[in-house]
Protein backbone atom coordinates (compact mmCIF):
# COMPACT_ATOMS: atom_id res chain seq x y z
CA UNK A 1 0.00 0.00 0.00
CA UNK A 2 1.27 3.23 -0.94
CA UNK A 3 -0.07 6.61 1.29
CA UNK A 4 -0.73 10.07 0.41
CA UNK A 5 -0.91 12.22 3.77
CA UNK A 6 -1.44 16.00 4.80
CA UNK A 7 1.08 17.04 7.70
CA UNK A 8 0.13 20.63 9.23
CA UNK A 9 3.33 22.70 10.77
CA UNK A 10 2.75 23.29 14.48
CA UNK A 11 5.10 26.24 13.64
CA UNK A 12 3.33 28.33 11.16
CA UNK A 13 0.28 26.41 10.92
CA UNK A 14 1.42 25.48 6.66
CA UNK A 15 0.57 21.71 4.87
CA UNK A 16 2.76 19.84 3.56
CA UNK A 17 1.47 17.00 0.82
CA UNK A 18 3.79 14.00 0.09
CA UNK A 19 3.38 10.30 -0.42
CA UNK A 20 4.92 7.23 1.07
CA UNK A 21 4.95 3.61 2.42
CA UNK A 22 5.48 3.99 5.51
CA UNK A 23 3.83 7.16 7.36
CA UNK A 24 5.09 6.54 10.80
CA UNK A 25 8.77 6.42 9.64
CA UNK A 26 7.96 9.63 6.91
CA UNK A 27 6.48 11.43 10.01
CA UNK A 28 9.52 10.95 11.99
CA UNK A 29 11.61 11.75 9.19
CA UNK A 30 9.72 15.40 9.00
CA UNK A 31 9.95 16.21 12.71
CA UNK A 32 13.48 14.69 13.01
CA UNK A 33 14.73 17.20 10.54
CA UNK A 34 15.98 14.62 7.90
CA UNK A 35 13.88 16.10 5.16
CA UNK A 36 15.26 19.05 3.19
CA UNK A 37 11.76 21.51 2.57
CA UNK A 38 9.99 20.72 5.64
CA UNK A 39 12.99 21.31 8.16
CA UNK A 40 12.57 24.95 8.96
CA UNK A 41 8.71 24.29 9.49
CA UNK A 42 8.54 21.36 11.84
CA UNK A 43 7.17 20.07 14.28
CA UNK A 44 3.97 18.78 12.48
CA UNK A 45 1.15 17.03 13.47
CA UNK A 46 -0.58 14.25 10.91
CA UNK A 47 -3.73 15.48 9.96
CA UNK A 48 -4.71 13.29 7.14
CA UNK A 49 -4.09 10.87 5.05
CA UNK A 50 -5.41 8.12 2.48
CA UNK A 51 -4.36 4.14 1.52
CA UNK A 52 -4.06 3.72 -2.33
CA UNK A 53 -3.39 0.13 -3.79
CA UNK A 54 -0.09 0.87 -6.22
CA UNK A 55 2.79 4.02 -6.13
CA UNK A 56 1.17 5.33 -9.49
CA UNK A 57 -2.27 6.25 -8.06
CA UNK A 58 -0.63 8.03 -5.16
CA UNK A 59 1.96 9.98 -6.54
CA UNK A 60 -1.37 11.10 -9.09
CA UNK A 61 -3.55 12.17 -5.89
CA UNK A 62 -0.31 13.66 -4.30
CA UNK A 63 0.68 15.53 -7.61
CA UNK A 64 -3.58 16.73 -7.70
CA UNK A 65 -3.56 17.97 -3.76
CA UNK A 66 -0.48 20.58 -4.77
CA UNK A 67 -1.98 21.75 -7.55
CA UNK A 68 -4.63 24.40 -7.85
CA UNK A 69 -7.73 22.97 -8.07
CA UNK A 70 -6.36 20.64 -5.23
CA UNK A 71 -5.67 23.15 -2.82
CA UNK A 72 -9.20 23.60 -2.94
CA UNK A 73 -10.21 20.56 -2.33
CA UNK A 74 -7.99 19.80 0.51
CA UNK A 75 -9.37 22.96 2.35
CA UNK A 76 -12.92 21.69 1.46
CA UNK A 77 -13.24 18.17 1.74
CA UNK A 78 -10.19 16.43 4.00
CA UNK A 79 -9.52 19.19 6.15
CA UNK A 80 -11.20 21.15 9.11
């Protein structure tokens, strides 16, 4: 299974989109400083995110939720 998640900086209160396998570790990874854009923003807090059966369908939703149209969306329908 393949994840698309939503992480919200406790910081500034900005989302961050991004996909992986393994959300606990990619969570970690984000507050632990290990990834290059998110660093100066962390700590963040999970605050969504969605199971999809193969990579290619993810990285698709993930690529939608950063553009436009997705930003929308996000604010809408997944988020508070």
């Amino acid at each position: 299974m393949y994840f698309v998640y939503i992480l919200k900086s406790e910081k500034d209160a900005t989302l961050y989109v991004g996909s992986t396998e393994d959300i606990k570790r990619r969570l970690a990874e984000h507050n632990n400083g290990k990834s290059k854009y998110s660093n100066s923003k962390r700590p963040y807090v999970l605050k969504w995110f969605c199971a999809f059966p193969n990579k290619q369908r993810a990285l698709m939703f993930e690529k939608y939720l950063k553009q436009g149209s997705g930003h929308a969306f996000t604010a809408k329908h997944l988020l508070e």
